[in-house]
PDB file of N, CA and C in Angstrom:
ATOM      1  N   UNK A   1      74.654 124.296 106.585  1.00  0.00           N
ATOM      2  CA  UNK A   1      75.653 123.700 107.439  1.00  0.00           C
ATOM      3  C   UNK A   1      74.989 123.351 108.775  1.00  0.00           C
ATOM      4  N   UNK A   2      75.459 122.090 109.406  1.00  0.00           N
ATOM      5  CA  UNK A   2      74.908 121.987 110.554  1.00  0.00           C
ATOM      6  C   UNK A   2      76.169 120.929 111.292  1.00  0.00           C
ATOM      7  N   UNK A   3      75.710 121.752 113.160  1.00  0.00           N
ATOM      8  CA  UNK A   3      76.830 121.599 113.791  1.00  0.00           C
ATOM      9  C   UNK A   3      76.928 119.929 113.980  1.00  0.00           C
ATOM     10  N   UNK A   4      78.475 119.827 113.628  1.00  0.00           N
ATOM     11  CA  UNK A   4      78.900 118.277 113.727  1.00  0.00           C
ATOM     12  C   UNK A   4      79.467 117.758 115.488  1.00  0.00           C
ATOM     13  N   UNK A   5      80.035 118.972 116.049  1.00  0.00           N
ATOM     14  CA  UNK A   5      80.817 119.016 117.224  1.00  0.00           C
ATOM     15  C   UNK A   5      81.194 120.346 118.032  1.00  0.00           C
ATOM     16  N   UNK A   6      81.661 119.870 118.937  1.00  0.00           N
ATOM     17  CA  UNK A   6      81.838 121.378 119.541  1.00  0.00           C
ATOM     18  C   UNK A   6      83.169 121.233 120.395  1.00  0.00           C
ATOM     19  N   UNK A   7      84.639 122.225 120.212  1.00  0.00           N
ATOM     20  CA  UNK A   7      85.387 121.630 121.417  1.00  0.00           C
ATOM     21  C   UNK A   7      86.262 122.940 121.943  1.00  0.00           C
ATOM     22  N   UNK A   8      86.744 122.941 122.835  1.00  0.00           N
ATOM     23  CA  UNK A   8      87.541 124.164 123.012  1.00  0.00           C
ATOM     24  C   UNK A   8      88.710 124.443 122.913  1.00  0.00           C
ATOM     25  N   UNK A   9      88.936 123.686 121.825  1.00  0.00           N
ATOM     26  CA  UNK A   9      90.697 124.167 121.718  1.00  0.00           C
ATOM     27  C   UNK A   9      90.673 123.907 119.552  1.00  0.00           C
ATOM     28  N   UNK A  10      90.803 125.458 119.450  1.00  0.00           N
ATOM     29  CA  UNK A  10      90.966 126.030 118.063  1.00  0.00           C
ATOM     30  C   UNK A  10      91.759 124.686 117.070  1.00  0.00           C
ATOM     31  N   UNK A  11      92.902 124.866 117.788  1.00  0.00           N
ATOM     32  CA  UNK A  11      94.024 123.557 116.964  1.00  0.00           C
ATOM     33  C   UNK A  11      93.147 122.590 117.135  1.00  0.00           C
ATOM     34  N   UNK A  12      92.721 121.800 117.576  1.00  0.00           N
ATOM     35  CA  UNK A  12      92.027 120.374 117.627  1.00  0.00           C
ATOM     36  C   UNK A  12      90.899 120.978 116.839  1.00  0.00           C
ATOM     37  N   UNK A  13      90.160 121.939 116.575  1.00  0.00           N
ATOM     38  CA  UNK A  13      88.811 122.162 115.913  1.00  0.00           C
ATOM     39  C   UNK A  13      89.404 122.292 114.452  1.00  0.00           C
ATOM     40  N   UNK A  14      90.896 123.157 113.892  1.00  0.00           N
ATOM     41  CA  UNK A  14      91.765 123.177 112.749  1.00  0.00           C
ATOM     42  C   UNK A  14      92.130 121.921 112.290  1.00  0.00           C
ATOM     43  N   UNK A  15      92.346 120.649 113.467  1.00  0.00           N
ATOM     44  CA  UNK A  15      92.686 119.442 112.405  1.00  0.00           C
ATOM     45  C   UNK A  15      91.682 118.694 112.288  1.00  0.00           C
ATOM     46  N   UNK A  16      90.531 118.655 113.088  1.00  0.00           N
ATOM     47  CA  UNK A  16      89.311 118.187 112.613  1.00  0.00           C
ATOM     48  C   UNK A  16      88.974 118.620 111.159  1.00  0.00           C
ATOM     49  N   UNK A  17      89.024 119.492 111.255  1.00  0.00           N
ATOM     50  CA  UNK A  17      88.669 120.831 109.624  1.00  0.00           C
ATOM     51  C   UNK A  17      89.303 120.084 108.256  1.00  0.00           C
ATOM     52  N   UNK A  18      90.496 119.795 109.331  1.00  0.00           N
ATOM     53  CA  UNK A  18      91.894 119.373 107.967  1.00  0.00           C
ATOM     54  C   UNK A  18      91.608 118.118 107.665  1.00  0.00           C
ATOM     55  N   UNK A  19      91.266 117.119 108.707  1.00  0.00           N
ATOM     56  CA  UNK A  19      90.836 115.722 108.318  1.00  0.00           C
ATOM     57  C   UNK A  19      89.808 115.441 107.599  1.00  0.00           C
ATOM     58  N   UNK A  20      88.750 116.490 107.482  1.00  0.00           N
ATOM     59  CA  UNK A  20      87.470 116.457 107.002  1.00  0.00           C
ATOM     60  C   UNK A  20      87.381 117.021 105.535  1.00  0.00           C
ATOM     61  N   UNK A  21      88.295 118.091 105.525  1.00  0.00           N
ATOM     62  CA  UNK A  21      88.501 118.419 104.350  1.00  0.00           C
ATOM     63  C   UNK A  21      89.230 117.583 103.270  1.00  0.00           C
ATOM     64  N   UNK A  22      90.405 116.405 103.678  1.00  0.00           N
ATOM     65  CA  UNK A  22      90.849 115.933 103.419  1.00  0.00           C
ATOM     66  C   UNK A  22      90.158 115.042 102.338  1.00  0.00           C
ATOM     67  N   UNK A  23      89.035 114.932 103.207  1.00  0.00           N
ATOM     68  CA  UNK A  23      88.165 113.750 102.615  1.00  0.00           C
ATOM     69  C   UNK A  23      87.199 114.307 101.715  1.00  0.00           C
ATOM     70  N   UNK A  24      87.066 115.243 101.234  1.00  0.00           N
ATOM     71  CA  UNK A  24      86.234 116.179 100.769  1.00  0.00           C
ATOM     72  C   UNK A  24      85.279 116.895 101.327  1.00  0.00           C
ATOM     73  N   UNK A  25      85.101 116.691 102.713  1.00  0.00           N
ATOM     74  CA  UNK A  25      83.527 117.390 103.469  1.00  0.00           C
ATOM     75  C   UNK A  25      84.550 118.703 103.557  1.00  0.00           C
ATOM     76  N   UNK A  26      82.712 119.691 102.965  1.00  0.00           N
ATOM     77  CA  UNK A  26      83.051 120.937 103.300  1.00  0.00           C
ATOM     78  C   UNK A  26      83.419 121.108 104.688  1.00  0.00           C
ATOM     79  N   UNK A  27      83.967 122.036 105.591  1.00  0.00           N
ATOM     80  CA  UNK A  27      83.663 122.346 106.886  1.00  0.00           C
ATOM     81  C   UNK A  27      83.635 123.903 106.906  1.00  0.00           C
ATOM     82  N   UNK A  28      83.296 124.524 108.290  1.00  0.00           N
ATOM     83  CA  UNK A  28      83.274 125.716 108.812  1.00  0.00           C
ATOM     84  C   UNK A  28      83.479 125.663 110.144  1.00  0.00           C
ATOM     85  N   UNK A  29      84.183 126.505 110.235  1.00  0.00           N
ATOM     86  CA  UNK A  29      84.674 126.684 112.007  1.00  0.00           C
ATOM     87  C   UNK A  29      83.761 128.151 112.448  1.00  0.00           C
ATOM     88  N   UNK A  30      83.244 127.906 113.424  1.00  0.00           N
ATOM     89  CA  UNK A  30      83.074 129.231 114.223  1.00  0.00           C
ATOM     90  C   UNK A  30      83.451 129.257 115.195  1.00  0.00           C
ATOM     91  N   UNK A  31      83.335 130.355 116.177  1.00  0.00           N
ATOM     92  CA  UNK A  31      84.066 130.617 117.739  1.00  0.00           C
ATOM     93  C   UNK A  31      84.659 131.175 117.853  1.00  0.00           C
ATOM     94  N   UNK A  32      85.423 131.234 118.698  1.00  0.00           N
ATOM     95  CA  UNK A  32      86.394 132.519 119.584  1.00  0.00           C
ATOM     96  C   UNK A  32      87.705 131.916 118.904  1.00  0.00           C
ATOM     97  N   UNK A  33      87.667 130.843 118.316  1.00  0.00           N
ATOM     98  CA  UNK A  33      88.944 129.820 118.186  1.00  0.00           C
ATOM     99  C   UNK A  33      90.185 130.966 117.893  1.00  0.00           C
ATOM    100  N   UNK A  34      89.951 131.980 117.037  1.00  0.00           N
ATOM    101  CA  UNK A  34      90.975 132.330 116.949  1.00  0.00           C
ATOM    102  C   UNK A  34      91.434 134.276 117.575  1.00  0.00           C
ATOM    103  N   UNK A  35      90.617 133.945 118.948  1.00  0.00           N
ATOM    104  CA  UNK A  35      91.247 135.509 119.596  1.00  0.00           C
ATOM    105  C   UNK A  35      92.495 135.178 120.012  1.00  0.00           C
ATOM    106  N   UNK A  36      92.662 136.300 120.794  1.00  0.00           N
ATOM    107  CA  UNK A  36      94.363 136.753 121.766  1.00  0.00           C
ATOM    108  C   UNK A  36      94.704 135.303 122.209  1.00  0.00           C
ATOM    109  N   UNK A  37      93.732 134.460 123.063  1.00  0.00           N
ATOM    110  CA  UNK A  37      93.807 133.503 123.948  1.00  0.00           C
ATOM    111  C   UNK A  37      92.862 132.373 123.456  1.00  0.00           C
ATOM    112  N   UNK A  38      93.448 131.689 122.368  1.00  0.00           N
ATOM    113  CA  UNK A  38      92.335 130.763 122.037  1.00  0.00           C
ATOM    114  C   UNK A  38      91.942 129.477 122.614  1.00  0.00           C
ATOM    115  N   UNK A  39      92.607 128.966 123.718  1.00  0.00           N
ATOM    116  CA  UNK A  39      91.819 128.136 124.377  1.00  0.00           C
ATOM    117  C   UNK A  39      91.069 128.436 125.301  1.00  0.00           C
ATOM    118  N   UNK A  40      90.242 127.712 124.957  1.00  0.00           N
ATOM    119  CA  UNK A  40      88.762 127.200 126.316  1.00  0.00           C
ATOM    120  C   UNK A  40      87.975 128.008 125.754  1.00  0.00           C
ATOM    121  N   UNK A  41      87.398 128.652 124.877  1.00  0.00           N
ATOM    122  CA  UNK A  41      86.421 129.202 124.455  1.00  0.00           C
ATOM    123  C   UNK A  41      85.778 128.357 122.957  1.00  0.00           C
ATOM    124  N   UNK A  42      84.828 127.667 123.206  1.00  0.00           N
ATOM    125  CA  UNK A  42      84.385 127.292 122.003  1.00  0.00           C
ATOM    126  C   UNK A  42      84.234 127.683 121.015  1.00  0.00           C
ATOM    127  N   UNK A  43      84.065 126.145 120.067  1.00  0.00           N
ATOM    128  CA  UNK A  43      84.555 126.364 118.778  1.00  0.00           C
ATOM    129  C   UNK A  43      83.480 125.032 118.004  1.00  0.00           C
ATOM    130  N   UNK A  44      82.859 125.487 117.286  1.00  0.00           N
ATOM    131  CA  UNK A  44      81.838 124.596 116.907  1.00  0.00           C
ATOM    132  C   UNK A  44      81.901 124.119 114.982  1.00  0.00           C
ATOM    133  N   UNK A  45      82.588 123.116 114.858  1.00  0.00           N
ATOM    134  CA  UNK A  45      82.842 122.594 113.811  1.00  0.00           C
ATOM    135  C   UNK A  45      81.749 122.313 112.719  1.00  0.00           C
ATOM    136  N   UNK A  46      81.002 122.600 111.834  1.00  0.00           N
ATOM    137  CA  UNK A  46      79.881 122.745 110.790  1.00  0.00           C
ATOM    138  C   UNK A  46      80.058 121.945 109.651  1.00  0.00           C
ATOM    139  N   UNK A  47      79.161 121.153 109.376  1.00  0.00           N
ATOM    140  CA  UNK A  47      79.641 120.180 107.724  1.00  0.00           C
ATOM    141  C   UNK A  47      78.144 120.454 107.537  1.00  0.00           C
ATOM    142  N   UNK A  48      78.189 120.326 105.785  1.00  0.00           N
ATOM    143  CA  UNK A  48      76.670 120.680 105.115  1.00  0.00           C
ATOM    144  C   UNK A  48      76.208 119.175 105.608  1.00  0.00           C
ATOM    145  N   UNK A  49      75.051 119.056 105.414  1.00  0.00           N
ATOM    146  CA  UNK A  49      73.566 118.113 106.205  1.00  0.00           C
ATOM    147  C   UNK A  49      74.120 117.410 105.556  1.00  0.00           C
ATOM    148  N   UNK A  50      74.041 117.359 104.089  1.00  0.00           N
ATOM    149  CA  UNK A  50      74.094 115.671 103.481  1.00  0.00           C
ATOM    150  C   UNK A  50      75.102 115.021 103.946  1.00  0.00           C
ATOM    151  N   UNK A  51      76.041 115.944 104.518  1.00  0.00           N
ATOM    152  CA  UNK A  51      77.418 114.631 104.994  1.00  0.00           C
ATOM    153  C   UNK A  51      77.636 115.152 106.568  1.00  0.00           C
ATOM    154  N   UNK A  52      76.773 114.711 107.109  1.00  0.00           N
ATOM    155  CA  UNK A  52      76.528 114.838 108.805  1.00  0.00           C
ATOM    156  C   UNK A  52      77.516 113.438 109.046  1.00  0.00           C
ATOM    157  N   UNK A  53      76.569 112.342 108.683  1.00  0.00           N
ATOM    158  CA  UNK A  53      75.995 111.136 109.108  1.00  0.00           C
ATOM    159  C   UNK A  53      77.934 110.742 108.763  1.00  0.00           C
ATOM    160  N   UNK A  54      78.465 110.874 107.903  1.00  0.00           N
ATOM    161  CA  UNK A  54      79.578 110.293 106.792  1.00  0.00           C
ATOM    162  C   UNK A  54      80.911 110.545 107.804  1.00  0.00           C
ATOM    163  N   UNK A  55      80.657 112.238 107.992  1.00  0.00           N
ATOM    164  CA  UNK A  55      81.804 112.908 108.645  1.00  0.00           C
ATOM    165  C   UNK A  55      81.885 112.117 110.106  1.00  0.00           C
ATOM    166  N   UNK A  56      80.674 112.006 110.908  1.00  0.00           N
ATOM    167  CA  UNK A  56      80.750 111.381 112.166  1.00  0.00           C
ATOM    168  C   UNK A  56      81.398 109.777 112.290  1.00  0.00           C
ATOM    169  N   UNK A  57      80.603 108.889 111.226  1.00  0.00           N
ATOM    170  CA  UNK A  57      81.623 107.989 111.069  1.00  0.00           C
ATOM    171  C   UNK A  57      82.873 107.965 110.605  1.00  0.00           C
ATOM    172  N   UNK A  58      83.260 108.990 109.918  1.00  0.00           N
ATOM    173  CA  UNK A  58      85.121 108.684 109.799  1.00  0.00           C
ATOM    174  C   UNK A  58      85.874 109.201 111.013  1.00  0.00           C
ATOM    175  N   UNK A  59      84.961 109.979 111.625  1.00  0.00           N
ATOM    176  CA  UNK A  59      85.932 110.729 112.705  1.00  0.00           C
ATOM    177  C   UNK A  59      85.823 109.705 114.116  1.00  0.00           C
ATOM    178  N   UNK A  60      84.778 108.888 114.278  1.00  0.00           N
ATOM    179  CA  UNK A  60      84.643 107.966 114.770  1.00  0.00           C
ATOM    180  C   UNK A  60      85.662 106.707 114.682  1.00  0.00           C
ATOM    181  N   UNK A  61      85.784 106.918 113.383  1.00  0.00           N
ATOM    182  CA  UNK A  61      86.407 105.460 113.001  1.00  0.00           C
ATOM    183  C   UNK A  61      87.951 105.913 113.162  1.00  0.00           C
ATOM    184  N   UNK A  62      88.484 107.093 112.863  1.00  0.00           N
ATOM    185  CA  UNK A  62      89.522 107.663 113.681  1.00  0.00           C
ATOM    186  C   UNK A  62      89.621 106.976 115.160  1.00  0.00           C
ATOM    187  N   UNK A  63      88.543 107.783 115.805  1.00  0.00           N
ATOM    188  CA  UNK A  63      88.909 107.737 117.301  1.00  0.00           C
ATOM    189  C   UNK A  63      89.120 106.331 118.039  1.00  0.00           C
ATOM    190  N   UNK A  64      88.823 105.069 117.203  1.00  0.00           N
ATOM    191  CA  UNK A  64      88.782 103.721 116.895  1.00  0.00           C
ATOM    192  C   UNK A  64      90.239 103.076 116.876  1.00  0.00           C
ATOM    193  N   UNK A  65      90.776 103.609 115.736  1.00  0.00           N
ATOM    194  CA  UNK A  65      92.076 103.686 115.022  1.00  0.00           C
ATOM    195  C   UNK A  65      92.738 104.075 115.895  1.00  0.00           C
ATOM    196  N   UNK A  66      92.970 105.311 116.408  1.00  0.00           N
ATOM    197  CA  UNK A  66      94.224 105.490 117.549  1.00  0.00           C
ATOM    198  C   UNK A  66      93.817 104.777 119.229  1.00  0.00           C
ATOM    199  N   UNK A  67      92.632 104.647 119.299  1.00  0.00           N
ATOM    200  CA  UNK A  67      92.786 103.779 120.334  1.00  0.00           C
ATOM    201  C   UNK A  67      93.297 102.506 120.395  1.00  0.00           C
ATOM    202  N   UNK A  68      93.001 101.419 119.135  1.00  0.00           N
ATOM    203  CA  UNK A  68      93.809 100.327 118.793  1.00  0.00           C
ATOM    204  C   UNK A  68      95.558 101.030 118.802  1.00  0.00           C
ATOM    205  N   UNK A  69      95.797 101.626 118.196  1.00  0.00           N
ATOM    206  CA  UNK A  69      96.901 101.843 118.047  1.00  0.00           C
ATOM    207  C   UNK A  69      97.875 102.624 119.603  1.00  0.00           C
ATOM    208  N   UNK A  70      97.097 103.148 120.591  1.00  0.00           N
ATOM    209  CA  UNK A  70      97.586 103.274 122.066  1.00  0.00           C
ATOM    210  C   UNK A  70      97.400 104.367 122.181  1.00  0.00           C
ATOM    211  N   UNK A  71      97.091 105.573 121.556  1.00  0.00           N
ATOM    212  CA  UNK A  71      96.777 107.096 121.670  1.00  0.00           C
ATOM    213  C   UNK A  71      95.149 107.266 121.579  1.00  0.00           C
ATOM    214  N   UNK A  72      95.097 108.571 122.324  1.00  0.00           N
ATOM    215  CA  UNK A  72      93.448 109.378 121.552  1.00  0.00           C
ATOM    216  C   UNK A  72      93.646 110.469 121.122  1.00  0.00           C
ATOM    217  N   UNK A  73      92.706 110.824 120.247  1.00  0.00           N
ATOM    218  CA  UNK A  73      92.577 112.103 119.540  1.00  0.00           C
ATOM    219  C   UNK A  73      92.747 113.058 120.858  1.00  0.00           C
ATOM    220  N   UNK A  74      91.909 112.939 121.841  1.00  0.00           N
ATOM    221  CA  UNK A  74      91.831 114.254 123.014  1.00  0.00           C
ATOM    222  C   UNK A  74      93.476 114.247 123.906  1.00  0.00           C
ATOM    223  N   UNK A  75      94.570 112.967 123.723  1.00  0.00           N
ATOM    224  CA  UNK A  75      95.326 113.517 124.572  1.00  0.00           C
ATOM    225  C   UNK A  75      96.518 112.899 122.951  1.00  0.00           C
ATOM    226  N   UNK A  76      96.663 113.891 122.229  1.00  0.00           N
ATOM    227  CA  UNK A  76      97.667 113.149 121.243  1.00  0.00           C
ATOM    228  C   UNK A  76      98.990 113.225 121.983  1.00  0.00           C
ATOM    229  N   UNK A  77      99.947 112.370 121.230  1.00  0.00           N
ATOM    230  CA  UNK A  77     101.449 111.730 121.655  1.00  0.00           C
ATOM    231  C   UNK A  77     101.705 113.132 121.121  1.00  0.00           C
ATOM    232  N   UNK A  78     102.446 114.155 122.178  1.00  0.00           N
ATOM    233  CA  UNK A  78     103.234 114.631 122.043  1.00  0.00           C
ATOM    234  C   UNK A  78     105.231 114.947 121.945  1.00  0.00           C
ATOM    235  N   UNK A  79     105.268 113.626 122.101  1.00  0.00           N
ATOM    236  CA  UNK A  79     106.763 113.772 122.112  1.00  0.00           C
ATOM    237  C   UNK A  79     107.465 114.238 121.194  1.00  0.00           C
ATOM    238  N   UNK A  80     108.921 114.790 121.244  1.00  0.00           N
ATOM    239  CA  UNK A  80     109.628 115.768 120.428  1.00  0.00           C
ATOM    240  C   UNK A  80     110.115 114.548 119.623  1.00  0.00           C
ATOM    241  N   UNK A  81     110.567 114.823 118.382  1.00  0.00           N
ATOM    242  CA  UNK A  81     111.465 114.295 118.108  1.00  0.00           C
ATOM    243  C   UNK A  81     112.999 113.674 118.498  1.00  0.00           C
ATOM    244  N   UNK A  82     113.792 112.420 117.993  1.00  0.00           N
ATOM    245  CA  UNK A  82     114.938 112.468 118.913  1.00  0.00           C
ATOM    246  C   UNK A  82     116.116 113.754 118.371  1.00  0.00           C
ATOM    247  N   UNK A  83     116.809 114.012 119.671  1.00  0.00           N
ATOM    248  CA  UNK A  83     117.771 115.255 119.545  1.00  0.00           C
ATOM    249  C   UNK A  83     116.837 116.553 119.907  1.00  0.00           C
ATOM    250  N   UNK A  84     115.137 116.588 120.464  1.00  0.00           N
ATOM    251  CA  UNK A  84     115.019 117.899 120.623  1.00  0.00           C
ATOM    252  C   UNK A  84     114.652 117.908 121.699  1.00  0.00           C
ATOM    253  N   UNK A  85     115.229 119.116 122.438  1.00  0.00           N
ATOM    254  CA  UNK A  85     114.906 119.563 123.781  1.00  0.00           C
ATOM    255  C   UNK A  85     114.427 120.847 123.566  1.00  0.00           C
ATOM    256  N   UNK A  86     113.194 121.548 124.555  1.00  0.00           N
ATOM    257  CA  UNK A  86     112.218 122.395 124.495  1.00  0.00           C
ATOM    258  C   UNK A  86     112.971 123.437 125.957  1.00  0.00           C
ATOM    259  N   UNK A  87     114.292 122.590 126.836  1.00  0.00           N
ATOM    260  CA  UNK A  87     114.252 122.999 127.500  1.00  0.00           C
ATOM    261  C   UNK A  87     115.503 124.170 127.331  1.00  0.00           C
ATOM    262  N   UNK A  88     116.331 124.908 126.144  1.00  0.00           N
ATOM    263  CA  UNK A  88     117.013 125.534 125.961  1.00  0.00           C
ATOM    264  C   UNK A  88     118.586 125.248 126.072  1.00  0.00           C
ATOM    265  N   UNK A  89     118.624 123.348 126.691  1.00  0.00           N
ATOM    266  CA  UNK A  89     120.085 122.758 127.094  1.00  0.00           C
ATOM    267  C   UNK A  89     120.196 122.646 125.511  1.00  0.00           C
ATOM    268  N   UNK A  90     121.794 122.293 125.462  1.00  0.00           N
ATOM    269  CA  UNK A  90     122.475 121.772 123.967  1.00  0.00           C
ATOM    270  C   UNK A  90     121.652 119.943 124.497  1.00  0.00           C
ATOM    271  N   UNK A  91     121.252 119.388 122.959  1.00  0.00           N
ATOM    272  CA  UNK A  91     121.325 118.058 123.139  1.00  0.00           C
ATOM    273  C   UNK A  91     121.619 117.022 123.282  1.00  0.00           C
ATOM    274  N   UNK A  92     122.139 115.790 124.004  1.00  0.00           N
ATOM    275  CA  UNK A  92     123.034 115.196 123.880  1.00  0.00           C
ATOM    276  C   UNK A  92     123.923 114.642 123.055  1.00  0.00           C
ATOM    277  N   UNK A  93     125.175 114.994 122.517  1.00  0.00           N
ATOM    278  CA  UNK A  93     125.850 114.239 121.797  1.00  0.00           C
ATOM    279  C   UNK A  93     126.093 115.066 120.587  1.00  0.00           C
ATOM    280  N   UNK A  94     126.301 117.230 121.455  1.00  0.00           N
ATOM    281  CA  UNK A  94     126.739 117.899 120.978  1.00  0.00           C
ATOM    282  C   UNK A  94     125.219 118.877 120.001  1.00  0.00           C
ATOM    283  N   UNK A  95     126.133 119.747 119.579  1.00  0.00           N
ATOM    284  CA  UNK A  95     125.043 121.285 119.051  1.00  0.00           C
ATOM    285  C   UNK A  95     124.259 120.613 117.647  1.00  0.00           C
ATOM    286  N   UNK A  96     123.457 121.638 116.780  1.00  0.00           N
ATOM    287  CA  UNK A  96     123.629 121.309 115.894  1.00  0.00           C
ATOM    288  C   UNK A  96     124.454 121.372 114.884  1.00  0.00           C
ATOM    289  N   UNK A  97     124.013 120.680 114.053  1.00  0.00           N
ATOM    290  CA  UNK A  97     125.495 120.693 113.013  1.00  0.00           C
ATOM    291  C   UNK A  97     124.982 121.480 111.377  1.00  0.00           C
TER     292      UNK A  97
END
């Protein structure tokens, strides 16, 4: 295995993993990714050698893809769905049902 990337936040190193796996590349995560407090402590994403070169271009060609499309991988669209509030009010136009 050899390192493909390195980033500090576990979840973003988990869907890298998931996208890669998706496609068939093995992966391996190492790091702190998953103590008490898993951000900001690195996390270094691993694919076997023969598919270095493969994995970098799809994840590339990702980061391609949501920029045409108005997002990046480093700041994804977080918005809730409609009807959800995070802030503990009822939502507009009554509870759930």
């Amino acid at each position: 295995m050899v390192h493909l990337l390195t980033t500090t936040s576990a979840f973003q190193a988990r869907v890298i993993a998931a996208r890669l796996g998706a496609e068939g590349f093995l992966v391996e995560l190492r790091g702190a990714g998953d103590g008490l407090y898993p951000l900001g402590w690195p996390v270094e994403v691993l694919v076997h050698a023969d598919n270095a070169e493969e994995a970098r271009e799809l994840l590339l060609a990702d980061q391609v893809a949501a920029v045409l499309e108005g997002s990046t991988l480093e700041e994804p669209d977080l918005a809730l769905p409609a009807g959800w509030d995070i802030t503990g009010e009822e939502p507009a136009g009554g509870g759930a049902s």
